[in-house]
Protein backbone atom coordinates (compact mmCIF):
# COMPACT_ATOMS: atom_id res chain seq x y z
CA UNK A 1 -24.79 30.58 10.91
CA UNK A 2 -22.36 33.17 9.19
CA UNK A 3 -24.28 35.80 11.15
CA UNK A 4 -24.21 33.82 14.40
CA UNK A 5 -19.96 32.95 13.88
CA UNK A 6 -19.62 36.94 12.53
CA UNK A 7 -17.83 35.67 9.32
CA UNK A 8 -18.89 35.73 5.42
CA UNK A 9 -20.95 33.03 3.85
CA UNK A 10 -18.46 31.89 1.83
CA UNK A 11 -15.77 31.89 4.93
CA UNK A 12 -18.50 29.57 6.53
CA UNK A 13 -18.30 27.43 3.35
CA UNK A 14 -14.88 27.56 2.78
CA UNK A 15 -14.30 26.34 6.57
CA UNK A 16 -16.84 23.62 6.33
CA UNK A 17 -15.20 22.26 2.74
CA UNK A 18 -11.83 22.02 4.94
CA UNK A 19 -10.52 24.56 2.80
CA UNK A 20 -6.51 25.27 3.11
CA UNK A 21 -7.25 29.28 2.95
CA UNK A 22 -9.22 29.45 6.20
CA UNK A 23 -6.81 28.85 9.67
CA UNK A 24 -7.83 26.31 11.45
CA UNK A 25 -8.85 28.43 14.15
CA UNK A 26 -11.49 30.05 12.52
CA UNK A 27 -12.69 26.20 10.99
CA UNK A 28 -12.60 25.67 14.75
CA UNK A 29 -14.84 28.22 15.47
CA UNK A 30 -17.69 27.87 12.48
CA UNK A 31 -17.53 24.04 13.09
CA UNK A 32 -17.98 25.08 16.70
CA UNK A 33 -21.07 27.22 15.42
CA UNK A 34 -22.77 24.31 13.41
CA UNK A 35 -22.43 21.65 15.97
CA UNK A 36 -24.12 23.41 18.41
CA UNK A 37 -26.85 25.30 15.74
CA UNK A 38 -27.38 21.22 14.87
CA UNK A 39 -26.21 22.04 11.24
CA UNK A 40 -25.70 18.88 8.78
CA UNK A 41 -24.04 19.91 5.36
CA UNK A 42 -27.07 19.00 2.30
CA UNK A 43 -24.23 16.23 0.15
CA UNK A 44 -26.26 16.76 -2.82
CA UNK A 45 -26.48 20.57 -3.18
CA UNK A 46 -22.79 20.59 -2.17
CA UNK A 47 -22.24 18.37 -5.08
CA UNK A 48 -24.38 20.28 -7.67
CA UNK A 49 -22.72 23.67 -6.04
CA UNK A 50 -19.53 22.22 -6.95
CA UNK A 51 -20.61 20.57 -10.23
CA UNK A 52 -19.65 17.29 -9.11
CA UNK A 53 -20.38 13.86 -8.24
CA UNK A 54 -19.09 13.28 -5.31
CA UNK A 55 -17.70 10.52 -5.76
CA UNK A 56 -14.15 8.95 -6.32
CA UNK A 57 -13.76 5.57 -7.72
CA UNK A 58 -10.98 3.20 -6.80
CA UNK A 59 -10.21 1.04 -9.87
CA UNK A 60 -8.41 -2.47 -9.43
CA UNK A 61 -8.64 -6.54 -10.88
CA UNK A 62 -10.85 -7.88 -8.48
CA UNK A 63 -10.18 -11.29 -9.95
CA UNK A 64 -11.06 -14.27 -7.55
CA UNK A 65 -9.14 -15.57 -4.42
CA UNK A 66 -7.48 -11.50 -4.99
CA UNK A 67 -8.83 -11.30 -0.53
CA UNK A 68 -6.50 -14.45 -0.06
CA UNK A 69 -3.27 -13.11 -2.25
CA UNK A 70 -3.27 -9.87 -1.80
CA UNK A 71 -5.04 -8.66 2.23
CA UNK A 72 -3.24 -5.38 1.79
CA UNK A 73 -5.32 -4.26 -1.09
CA UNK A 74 -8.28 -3.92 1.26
CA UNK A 75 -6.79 -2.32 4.34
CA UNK A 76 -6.35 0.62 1.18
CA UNK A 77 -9.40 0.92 0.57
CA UNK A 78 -10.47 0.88 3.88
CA UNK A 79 -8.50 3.69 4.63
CA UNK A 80 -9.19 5.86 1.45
CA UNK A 81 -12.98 5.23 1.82
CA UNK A 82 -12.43 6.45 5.84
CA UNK A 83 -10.78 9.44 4.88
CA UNK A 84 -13.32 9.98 2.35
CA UNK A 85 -16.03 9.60 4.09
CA UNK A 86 -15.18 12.32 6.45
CA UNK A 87 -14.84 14.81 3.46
CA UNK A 88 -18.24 14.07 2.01
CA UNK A 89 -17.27 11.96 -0.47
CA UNK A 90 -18.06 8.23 -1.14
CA UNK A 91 -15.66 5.67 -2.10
CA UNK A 92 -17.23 3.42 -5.30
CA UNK A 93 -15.27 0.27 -7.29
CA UNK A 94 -14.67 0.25 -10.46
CA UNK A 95 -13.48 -3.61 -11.22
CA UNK A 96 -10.95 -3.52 -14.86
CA UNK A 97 -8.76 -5.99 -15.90
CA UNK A 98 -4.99 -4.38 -17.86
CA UNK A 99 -6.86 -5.44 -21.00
CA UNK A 100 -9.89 -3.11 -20.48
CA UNK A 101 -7.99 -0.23 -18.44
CA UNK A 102 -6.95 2.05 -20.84
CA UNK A 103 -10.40 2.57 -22.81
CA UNK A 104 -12.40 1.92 -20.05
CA UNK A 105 -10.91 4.82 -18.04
CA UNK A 106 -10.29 7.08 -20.62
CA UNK A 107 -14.48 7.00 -21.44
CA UNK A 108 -14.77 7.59 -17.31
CA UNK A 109 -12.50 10.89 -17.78
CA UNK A 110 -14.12 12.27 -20.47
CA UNK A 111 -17.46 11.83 -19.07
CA UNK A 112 -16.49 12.88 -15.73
CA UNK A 113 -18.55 9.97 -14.25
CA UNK A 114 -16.32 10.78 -10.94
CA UNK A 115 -14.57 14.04 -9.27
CA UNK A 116 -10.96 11.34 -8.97
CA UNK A 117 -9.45 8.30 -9.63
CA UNK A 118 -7.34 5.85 -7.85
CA UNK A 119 -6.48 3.20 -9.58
CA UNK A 120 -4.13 -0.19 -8.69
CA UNK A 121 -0.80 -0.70 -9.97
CA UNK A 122 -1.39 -3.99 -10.99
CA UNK A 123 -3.64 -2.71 -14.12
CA UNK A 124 -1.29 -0.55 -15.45
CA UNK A 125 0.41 -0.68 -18.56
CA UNK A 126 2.53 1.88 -21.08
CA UNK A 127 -0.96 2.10 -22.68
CA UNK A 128 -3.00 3.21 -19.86
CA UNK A 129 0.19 5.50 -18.46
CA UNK A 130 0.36 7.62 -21.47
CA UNK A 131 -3.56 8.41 -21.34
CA UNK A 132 -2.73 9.41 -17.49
CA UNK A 133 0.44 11.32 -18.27
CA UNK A 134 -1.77 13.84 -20.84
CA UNK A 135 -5.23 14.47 -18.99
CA UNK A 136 -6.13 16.79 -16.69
CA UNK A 137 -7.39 15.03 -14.27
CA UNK A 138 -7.37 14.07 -10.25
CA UNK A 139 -6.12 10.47 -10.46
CA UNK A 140 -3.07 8.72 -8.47
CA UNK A 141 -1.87 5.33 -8.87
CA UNK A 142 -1.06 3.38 -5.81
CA UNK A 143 1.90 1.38 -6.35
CA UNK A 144 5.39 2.27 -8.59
CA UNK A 145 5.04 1.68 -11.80
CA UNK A 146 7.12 -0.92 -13.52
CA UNK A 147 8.16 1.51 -16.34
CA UNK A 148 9.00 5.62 -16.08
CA UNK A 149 6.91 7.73 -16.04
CA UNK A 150 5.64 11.28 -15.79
CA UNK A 151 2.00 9.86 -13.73
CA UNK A 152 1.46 10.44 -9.91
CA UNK A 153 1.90 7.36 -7.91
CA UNK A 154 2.55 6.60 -4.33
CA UNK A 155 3.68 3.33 -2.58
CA UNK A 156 5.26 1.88 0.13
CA UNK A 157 9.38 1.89 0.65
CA UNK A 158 10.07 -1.54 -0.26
CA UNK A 159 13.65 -1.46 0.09
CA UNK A 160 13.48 0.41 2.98
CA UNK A 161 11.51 -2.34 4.44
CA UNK A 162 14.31 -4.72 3.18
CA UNK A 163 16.78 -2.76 4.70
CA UNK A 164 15.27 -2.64 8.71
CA UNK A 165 14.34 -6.69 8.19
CA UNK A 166 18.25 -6.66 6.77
CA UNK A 167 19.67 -4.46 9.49
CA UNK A 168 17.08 -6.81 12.71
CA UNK A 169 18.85 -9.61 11.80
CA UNK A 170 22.09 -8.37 11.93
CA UNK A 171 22.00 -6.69 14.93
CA UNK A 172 20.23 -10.23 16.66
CA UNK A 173 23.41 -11.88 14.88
CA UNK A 174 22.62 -13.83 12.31
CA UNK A 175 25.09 -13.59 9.39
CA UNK A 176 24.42 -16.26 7.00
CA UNK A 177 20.76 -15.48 5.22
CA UNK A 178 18.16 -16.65 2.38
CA UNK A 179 15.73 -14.91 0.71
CA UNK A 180 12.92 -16.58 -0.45
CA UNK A 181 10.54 -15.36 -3.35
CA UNK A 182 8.99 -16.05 -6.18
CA UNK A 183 8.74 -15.19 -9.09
CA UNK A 184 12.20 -13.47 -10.14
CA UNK A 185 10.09 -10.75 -12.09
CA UNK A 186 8.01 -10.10 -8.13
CA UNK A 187 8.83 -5.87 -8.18
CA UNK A 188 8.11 -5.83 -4.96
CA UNK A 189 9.70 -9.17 -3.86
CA UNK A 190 13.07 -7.56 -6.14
CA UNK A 191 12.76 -3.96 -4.47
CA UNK A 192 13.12 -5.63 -0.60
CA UNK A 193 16.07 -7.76 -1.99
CA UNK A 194 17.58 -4.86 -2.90
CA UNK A 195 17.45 -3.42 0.59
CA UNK A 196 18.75 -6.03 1.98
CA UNK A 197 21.83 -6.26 -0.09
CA UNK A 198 22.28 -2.65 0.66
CA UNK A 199 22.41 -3.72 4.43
CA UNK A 200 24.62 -6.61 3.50
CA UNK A 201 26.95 -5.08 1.80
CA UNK A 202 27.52 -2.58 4.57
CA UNK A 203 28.68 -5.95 6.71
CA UNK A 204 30.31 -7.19 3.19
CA UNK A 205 28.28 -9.76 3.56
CA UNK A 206 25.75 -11.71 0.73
CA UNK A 207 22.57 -12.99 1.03
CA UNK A 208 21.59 -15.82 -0.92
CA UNK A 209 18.39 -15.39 -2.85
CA UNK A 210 15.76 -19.26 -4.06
CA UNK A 211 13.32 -18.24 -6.66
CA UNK A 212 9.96 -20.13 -7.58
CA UNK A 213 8.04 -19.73 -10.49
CA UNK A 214 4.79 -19.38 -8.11
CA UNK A 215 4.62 -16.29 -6.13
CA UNK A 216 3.03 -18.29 -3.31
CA UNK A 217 4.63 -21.74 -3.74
CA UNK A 218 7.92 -22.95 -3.50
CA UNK A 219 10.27 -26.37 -4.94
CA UNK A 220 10.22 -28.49 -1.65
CA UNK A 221 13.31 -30.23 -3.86
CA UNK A 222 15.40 -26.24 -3.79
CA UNK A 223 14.50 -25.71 -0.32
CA UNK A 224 14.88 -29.06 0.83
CA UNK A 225 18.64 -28.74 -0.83
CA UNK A 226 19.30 -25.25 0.89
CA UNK A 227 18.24 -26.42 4.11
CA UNK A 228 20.13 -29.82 3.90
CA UNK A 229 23.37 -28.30 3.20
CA UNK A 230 26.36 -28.47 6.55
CA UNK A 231 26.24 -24.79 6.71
CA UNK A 232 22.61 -24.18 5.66
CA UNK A 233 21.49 -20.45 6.18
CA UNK A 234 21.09 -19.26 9.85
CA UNK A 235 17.58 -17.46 8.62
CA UNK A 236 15.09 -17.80 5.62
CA UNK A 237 13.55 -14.22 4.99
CA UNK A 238 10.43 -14.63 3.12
CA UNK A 239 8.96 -12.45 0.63
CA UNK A 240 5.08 -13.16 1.78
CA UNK A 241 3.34 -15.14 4.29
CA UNK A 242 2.56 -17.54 1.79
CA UNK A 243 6.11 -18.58 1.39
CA UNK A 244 7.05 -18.43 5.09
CA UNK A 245 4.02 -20.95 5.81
CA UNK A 246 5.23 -23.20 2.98
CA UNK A 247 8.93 -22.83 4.62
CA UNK A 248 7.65 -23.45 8.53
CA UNK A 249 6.17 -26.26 7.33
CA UNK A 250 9.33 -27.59 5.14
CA UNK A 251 11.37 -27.56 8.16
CA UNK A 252 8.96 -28.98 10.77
CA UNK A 253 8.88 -31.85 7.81
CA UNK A 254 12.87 -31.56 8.14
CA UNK A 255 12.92 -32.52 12.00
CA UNK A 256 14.12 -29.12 12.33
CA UNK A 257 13.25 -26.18 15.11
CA UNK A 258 12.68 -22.83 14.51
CA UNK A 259 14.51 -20.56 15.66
CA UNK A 260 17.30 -22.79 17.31
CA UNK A 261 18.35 -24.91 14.07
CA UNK A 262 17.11 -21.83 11.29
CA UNK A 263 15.18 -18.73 12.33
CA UNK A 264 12.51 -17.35 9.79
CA UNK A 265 11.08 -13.76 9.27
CA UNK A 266 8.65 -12.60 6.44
CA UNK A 267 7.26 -9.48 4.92
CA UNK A 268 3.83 -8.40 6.01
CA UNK A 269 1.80 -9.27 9.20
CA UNK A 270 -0.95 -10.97 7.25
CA UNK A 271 -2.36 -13.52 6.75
CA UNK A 272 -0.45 -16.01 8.89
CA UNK A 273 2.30 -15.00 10.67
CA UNK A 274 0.99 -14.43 13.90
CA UNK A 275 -1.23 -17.63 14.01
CA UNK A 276 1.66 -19.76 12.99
CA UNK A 277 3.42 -22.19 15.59
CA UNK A 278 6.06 -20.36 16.43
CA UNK A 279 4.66 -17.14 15.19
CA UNK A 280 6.37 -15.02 12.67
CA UNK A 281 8.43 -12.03 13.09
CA UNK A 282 7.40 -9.69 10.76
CA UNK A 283 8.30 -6.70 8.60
CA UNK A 284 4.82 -4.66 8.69
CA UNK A 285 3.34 -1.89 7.24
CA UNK A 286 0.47 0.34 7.93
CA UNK A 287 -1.39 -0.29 4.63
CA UNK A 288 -4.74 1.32 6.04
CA UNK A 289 -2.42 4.76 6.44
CA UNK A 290 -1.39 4.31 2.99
CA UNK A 291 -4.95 4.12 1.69
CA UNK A 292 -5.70 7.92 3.53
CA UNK A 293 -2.56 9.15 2.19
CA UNK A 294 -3.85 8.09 -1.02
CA UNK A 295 -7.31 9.92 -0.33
CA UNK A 296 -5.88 12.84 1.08
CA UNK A 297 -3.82 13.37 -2.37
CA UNK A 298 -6.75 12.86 -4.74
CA UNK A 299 -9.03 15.38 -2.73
CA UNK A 300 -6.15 18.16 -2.73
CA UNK A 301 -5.91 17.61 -6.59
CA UNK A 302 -9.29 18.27 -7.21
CA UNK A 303 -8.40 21.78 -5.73
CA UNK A 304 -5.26 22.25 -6.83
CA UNK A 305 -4.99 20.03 -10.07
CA UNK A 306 -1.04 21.31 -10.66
CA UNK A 307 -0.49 19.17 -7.72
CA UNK A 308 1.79 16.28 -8.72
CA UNK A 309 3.53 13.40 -6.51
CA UNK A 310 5.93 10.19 -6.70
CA UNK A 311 6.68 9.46 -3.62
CA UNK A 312 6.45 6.95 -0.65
CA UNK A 313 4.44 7.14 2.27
CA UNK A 314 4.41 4.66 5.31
CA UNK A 315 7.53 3.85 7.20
CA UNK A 316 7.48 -0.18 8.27
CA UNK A 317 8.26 -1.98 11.37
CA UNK A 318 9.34 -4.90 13.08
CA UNK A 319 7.04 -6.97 14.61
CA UNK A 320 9.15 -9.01 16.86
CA UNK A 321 7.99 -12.94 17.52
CA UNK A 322 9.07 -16.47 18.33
CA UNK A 323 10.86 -17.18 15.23
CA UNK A 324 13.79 -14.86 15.55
């Protein structure tokens, strides 16, 4: 095929492995070459050519009911294991709780039982970020950490997504808002309140915020309160779907209608909002993007392993429906 495409061996390789010193025009070409030659790449000697497995593992709590609280975690993985795929690599799981983490992963890095790592916020602690922070190693963490840190993470912009539901509802007119979350320790509930206040405060205007101690549940006797009151809150803006179910249903208990007596918005198009009666406008993101992002990173580190990153990736939207 080198002979046929009047290129090197290892140009043929290096165009094949995607490599960022060939142009794309001559990748173009070879790929050109090997399509039409009926040439599939042998995974295996690729692998032992490169002295690796592989392989990447994604590393998360898969604790029970995790599909019902937390959708977003699989639209990641389906992404990363997409993106993956294409590159020759499979995408394996690696369940951990925070209490096995940090030994747990440190064996896998020592051992090289993978080429890279991504691993889920939610299972890391100041234990597990120090072992990051000193290996040399392809790994990134999806999700901000809680604490600082010198480790390579990447997320979604919460408060920017607090900011455009913010900045919707003014520009639709309401003034007088609620944010409903719940647990007041939620980052990522706290991160899109803090957008919005940013967006309020441009208006000088404050939004009032009704915490829970259930992330999913709220105190029908605090919302009941907030929605009795003579000049209750024009719109409820949710942190989850959870909560703006919970809330729908509060105020269809209520006798009230949505959106003429209080309009209602939440953060993230699933599971709910648009099977709801009214459905519910939504603040979305593109989750399965944030998974290939998160692919696309690991596989440049394993080339370049100076490569570092903490940033976020995936700009959300309105989804515009009958409850605003």
């Amino acid at each position: 095929m080198a002979k046929e495409a009047g290129v090197s061996i290892a140009t043929v390789s290096k165009a094949l492995n995607d490599s960022s010193t060939i142009s794309e025009r001559t990748k173009e070409h070879i790929r050109e070459i090997a399509g039409r030659l009926g040439y599939r790449p042998n995974a295996r000697a690729q692998s032992f050519a490169r002295q690796a497995s592989g392989t990447v593992l994604f590393i998360a709590d898969f604790y029970r009911n995790i599909a019902f609280e937390n959708p977003h975690m699989f639209e990641i993985i389906s992404g990363s294991a997409a993106y993956l795929k294409k590159k020759g690599y499979s995408l394996l799981f690696k369940p951990l709780t925070r209490h096995e983490a940090p030994v747990v992963i440190r064996d896998i890095i020592q051992e090289q039982q993978a080429d890279a790592l991504l691993l889920h916020a939610h299972i890391l602690t100041a234990e597990l970020a120090a072992i990051l922070s000193r290996v040399d190693f392809p790994y990134l963490v999806i999700g901000r950490p809680n604490q600082r840190s010198s480790i390579c993470w990447m997320d979604v912009n919460h408060e920017q997504a607090g900011q455009i539901a913010a900045n919707y509802l003014l520009d639709r007119g309401y003034r007088q808002m609620a944010f409903i979350m719940g647990r007041e320790d939620d980052a990522i509930a706290r991160s899109r309140l803090t957008g919005i206040r940013q967006a309020m405060d441009e208006e000088e205007l404050a939004v009032e915020v009704v915490c829970s101690r259930s992330p999913y549940e709220l105190d029908d006797a605090a919302l009941g309160e907030l929605l009795s009151r003579s000049a209750r809150p024009e719109v409820l803006l949710c942190a989850n779907n959870h909560l703006a179910l919970h809330c729908l249903q509060h105020i269809r208990r209520m006798g009230l209608k949505i959106p003429e007596d209080v309009a209602l918005l939440t953060f993230d198009n699933y599971p709910f909002s648009m099977l709801t009666d009214p459905t519910i406008t939504a603040v979305e993101v593109d989750m399965h993007d944030m998974g290939v992002n998160a692919a696309r990173f690991v596989l440049q580190r394993i080339r370049k392993p100076n490569l570092r990153t903490q940033s976020y990736v995936t700009s959300p939207c309105i989804l515009e429906r009958e409850s605003t």
